[in-house]
N, C-alpha and C. Protein backbone atom coordinates (compact mmCIF):
# COMPACT_ATOMS: atom_id res chain seq x y z
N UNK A 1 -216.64 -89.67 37.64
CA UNK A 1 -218.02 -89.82 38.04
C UNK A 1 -218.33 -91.21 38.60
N UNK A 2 -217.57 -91.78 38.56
CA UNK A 2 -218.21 -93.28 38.63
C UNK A 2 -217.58 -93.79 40.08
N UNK A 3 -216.57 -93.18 40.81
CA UNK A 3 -216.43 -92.75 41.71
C UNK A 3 -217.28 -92.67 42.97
N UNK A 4 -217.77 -91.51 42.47
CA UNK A 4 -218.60 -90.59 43.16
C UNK A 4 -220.03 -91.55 43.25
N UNK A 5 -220.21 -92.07 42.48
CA UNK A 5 -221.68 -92.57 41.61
C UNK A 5 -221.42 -94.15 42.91
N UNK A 6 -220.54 -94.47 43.10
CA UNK A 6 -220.75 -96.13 43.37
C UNK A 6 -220.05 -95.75 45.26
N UNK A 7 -219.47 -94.41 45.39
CA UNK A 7 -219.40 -93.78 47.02
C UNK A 7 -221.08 -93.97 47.20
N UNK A 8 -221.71 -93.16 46.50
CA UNK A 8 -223.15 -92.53 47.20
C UNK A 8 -224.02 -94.10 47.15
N UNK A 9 -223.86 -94.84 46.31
CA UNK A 9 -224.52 -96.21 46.27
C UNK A 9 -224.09 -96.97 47.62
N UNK A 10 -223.17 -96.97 47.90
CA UNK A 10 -222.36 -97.43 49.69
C UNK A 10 -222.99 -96.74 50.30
N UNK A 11 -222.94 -95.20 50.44
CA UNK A 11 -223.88 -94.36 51.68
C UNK A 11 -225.02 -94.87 52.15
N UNK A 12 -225.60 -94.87 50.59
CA UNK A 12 -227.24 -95.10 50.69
C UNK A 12 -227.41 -96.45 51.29
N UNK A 13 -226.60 -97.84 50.41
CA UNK A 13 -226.71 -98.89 51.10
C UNK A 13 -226.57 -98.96 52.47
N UNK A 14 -225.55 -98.44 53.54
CA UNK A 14 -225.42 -98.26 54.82
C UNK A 14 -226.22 -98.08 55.72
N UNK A 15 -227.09 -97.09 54.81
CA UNK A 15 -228.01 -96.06 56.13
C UNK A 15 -229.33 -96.42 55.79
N UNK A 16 -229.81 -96.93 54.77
CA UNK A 16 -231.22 -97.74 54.45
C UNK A 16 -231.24 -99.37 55.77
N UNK A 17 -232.59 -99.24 56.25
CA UNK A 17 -232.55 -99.64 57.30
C UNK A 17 -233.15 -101.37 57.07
N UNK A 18 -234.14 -101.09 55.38
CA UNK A 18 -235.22 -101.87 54.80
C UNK A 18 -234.58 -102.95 53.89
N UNK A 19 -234.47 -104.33 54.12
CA UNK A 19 -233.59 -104.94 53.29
C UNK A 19 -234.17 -105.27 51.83
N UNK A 20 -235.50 -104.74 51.61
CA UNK A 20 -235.79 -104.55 50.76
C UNK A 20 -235.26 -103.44 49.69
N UNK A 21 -235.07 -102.40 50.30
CA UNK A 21 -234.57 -101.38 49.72
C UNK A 21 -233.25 -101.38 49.02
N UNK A 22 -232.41 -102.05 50.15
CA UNK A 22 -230.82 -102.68 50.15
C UNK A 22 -230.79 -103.43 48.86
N UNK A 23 -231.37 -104.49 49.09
CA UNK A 23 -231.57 -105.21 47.58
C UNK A 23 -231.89 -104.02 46.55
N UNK A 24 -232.78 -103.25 45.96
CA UNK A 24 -232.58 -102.36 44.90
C UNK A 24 -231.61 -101.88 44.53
N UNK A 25 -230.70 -101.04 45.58
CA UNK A 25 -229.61 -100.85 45.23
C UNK A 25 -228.69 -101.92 44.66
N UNK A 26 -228.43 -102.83 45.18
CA UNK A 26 -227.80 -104.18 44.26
C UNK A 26 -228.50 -104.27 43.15
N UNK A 27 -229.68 -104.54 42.76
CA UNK A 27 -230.08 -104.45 41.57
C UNK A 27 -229.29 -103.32 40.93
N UNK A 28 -229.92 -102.41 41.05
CA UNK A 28 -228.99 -100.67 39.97
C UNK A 28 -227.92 -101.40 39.76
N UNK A 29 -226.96 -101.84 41.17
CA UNK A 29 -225.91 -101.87 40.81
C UNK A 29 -225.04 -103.05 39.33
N UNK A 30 -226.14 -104.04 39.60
CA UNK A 30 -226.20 -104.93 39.13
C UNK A 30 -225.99 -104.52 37.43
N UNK A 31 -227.50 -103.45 37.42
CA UNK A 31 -227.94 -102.87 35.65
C UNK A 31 -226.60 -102.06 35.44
N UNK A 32 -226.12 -101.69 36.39
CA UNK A 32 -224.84 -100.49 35.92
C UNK A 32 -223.68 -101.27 35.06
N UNK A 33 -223.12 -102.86 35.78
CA UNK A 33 -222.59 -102.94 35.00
C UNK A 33 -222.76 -104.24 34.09
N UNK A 34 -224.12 -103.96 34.07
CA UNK A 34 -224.25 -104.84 32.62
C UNK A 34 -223.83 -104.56 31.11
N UNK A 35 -223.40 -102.99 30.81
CA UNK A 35 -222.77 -102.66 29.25
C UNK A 35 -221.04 -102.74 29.64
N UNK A 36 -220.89 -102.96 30.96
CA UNK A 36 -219.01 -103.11 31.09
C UNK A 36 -218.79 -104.73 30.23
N UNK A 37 -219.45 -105.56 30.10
CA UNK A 37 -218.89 -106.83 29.46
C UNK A 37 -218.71 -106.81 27.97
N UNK A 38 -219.39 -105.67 27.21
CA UNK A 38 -219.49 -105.49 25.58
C UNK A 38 -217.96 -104.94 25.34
N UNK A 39 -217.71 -103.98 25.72
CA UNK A 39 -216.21 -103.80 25.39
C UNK A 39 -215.10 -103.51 27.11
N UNK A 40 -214.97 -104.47 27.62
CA UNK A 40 -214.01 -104.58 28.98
C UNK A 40 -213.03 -104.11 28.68
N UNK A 41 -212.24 -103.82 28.36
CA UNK A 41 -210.95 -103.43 27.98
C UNK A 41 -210.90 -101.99 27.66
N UNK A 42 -212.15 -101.53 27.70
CA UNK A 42 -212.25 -99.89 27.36
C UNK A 42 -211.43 -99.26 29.06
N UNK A 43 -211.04 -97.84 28.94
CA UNK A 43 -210.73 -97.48 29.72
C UNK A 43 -212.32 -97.10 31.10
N UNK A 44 -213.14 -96.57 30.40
CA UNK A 44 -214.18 -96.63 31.07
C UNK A 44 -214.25 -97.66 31.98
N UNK A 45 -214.83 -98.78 30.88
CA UNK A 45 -214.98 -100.15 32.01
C UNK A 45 -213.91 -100.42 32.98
N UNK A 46 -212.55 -100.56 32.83
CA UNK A 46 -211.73 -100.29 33.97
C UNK A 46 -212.07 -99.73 35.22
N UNK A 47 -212.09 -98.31 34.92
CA UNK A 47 -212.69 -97.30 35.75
C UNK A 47 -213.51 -97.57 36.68
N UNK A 48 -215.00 -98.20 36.01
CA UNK A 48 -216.44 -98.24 36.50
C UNK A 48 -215.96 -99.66 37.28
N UNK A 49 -214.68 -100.40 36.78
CA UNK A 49 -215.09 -102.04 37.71
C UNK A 49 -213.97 -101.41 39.04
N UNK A 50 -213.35 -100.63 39.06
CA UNK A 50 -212.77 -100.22 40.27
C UNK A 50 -213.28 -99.57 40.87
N UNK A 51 -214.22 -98.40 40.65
CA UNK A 51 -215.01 -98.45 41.62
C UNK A 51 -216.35 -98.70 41.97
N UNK A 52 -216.41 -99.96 41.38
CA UNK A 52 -217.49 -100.82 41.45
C UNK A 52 -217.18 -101.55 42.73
N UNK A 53 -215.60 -101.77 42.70
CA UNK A 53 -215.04 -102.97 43.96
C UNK A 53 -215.47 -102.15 45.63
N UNK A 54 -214.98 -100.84 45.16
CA UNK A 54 -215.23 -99.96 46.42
C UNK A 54 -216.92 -99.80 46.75
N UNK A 55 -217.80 -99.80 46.06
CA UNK A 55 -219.21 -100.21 46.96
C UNK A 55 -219.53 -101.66 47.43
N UNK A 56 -218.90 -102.70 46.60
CA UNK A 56 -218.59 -104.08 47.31
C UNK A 56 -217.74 -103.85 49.05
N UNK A 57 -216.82 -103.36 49.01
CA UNK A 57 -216.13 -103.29 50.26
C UNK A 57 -217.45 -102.72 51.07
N UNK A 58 -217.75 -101.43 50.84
CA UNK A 58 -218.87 -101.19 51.21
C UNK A 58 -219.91 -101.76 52.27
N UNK A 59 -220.16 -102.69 51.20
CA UNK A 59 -221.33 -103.34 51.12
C UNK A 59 -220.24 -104.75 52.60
N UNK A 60 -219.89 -104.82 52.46
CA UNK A 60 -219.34 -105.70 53.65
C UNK A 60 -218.71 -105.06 54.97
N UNK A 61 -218.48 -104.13 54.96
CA UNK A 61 -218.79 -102.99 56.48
C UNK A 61 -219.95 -103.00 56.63
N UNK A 62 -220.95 -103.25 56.33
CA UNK A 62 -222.44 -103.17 56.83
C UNK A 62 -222.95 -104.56 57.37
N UNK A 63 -221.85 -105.37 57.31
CA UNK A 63 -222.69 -107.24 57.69
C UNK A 63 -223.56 -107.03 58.80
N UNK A 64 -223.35 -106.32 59.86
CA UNK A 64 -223.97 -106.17 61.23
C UNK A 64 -225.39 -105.81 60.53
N UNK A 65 -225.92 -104.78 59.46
CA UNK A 65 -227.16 -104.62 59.91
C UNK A 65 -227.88 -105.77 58.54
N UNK A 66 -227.46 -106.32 58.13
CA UNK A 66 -227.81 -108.05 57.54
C UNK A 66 -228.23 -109.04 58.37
N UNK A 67 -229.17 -109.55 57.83
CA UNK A 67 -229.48 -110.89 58.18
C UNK A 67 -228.72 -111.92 57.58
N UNK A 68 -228.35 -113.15 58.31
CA UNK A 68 -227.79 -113.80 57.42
C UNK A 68 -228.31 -114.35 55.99
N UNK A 69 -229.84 -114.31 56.20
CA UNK A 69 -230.34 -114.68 54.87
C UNK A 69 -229.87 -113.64 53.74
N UNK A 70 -230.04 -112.37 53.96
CA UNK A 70 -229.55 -111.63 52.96
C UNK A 70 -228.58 -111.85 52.56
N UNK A 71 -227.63 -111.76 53.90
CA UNK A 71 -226.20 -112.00 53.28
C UNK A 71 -225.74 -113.22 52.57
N UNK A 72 -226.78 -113.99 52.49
CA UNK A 72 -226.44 -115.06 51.84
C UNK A 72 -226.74 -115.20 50.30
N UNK A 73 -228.09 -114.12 50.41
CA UNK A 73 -228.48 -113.83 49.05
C UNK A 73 -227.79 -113.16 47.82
N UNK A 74 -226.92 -112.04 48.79
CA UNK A 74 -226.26 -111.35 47.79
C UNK A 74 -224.96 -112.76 46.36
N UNK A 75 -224.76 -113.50 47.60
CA UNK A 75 -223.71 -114.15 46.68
C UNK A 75 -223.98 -115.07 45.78
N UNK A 76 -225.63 -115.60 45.95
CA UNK A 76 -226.37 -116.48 44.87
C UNK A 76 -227.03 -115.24 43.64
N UNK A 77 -227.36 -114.34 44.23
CA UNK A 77 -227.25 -113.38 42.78
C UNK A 77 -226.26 -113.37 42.14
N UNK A 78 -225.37 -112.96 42.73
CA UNK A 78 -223.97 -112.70 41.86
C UNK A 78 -223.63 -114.13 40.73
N UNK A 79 -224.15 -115.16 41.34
CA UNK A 79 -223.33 -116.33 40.53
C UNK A 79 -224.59 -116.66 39.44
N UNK A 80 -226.10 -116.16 39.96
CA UNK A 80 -227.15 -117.05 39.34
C UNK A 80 -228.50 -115.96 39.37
N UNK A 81 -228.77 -114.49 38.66
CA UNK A 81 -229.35 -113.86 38.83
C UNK A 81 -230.46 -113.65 38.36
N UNK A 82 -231.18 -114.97 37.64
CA UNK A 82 -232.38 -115.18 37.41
C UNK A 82 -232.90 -116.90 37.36
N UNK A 83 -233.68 -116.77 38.56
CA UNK A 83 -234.39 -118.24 38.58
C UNK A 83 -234.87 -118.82 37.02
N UNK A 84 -234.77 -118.21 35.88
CA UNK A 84 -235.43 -118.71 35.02
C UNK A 84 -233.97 -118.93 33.77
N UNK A 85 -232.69 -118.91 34.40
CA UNK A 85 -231.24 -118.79 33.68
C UNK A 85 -230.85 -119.15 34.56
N UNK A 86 -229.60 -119.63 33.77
CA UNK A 86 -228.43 -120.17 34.59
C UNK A 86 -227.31 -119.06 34.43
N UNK A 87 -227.53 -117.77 34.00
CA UNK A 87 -226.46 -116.56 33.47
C UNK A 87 -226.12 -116.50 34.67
N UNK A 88 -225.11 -115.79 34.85
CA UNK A 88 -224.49 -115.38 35.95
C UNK A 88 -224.86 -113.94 36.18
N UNK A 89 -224.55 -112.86 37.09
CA UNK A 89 -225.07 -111.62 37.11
C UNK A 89 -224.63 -110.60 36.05
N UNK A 90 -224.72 -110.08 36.08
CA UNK A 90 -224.05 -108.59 35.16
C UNK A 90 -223.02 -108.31 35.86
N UNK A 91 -222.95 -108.38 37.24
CA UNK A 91 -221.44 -107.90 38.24
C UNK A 91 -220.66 -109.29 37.86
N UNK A 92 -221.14 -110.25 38.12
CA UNK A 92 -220.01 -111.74 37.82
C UNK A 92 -219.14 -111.23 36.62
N UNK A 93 -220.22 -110.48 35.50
CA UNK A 93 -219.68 -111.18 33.89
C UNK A 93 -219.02 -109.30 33.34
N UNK A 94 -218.80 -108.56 34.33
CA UNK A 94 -218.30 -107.48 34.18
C UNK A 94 -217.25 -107.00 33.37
N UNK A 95 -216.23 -107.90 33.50
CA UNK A 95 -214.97 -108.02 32.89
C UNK A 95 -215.53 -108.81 31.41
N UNK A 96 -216.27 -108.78 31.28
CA UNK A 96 -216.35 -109.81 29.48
C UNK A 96 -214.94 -110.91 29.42
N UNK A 97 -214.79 -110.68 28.83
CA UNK A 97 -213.71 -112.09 27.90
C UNK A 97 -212.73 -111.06 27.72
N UNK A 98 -211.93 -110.61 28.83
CA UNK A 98 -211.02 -109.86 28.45
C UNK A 98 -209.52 -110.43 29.33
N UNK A 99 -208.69 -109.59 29.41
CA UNK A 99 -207.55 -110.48 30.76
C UNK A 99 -207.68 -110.02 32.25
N UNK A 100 -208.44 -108.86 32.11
CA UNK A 100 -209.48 -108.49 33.88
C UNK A 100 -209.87 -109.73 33.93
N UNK A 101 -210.68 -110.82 33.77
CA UNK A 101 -211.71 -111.55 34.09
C UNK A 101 -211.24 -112.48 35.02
N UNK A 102 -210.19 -113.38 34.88
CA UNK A 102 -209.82 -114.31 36.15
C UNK A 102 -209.76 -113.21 37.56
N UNK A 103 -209.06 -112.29 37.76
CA UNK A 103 -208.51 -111.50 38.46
C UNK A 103 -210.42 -110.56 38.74
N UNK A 104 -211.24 -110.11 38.17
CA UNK A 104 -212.10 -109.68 38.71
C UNK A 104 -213.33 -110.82 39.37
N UNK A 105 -213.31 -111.65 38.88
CA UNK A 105 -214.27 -112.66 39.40
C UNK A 105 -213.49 -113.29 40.84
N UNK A 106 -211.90 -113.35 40.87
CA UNK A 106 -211.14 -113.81 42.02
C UNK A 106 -211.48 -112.81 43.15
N UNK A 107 -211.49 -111.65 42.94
CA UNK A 107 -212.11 -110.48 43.61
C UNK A 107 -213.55 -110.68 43.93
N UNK A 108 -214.31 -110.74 43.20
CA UNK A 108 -215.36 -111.54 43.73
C UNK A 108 -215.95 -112.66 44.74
N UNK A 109 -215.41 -114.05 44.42
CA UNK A 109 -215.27 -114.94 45.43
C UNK A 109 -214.86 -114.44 46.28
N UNK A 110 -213.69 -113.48 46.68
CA UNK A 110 -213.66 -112.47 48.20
C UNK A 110 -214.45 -112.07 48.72
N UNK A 111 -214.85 -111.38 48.00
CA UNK A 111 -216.15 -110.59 48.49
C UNK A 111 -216.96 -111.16 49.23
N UNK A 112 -217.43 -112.17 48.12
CA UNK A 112 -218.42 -113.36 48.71
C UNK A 112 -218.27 -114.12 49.98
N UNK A 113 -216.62 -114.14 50.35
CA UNK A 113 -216.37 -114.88 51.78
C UNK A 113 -216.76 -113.95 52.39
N UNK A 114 -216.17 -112.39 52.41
CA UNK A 114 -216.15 -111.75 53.33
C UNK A 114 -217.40 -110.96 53.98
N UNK A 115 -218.75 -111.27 52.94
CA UNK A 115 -219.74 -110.95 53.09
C UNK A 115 -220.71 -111.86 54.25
N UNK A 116 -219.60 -113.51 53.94
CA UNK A 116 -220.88 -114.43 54.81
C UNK A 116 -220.02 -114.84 56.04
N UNK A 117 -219.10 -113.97 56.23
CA UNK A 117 -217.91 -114.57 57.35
C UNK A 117 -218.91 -113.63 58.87
């Protein structure tokens, strides 16, 4: 399911025209994996952070219909997702304190180039 669940989150992101809207979906995506950091190492969380990576790819086939401001936004969420905290997002801290975590956040910083390239 989770699959399927983070394909249709890419669709939708693609074809939404409103960068307002675009942003919501990052949010969801954001709340989705905020319970993957309590136990990372579950097979689930595995699961949900792989194809979590595949609506990230996603999400960077679409640079053309971004502004650069957006695109710039997405990667200060990720590191800093509330002006009133210094936490990092729920997608940053996905992997918890497990041995995913160097290796999913390194995946990350990718992202992040390949989003503002």
């Amino acid at each position: 399911a989770p699959y399927k669940v983070m394909a249709l989150f890419g669709k939708a992101f693609l074809k939404e025209k409103d960068e307002r809207r675009r942003k919501v979906f990052f949010y969801a995506f954001n709340e989705l994996c905020r319970p993957l950091r309590k136990e990372p190492n579950s097979s689930y969380s595995k699961v949900m952070r792989h194809a979590s990576w595949g609506f990230l790819k996603t999400m960077t086939r679409g640079t053309e219909l971004l502004s650069q401001a957006e695109r710039a936004y997405y990667p200060r969420f990720l590191r800093r997702h509330s002006s009133s905290s210094d936490e990092a997002s729920f997608i940053w801290r996905a992997a918890g304190e497990s041995k995913d975590t160097k290796e999913w956040q390194e995946r990350l910083t990718r992202w992040e180039a390949a989003l503002m390239s």
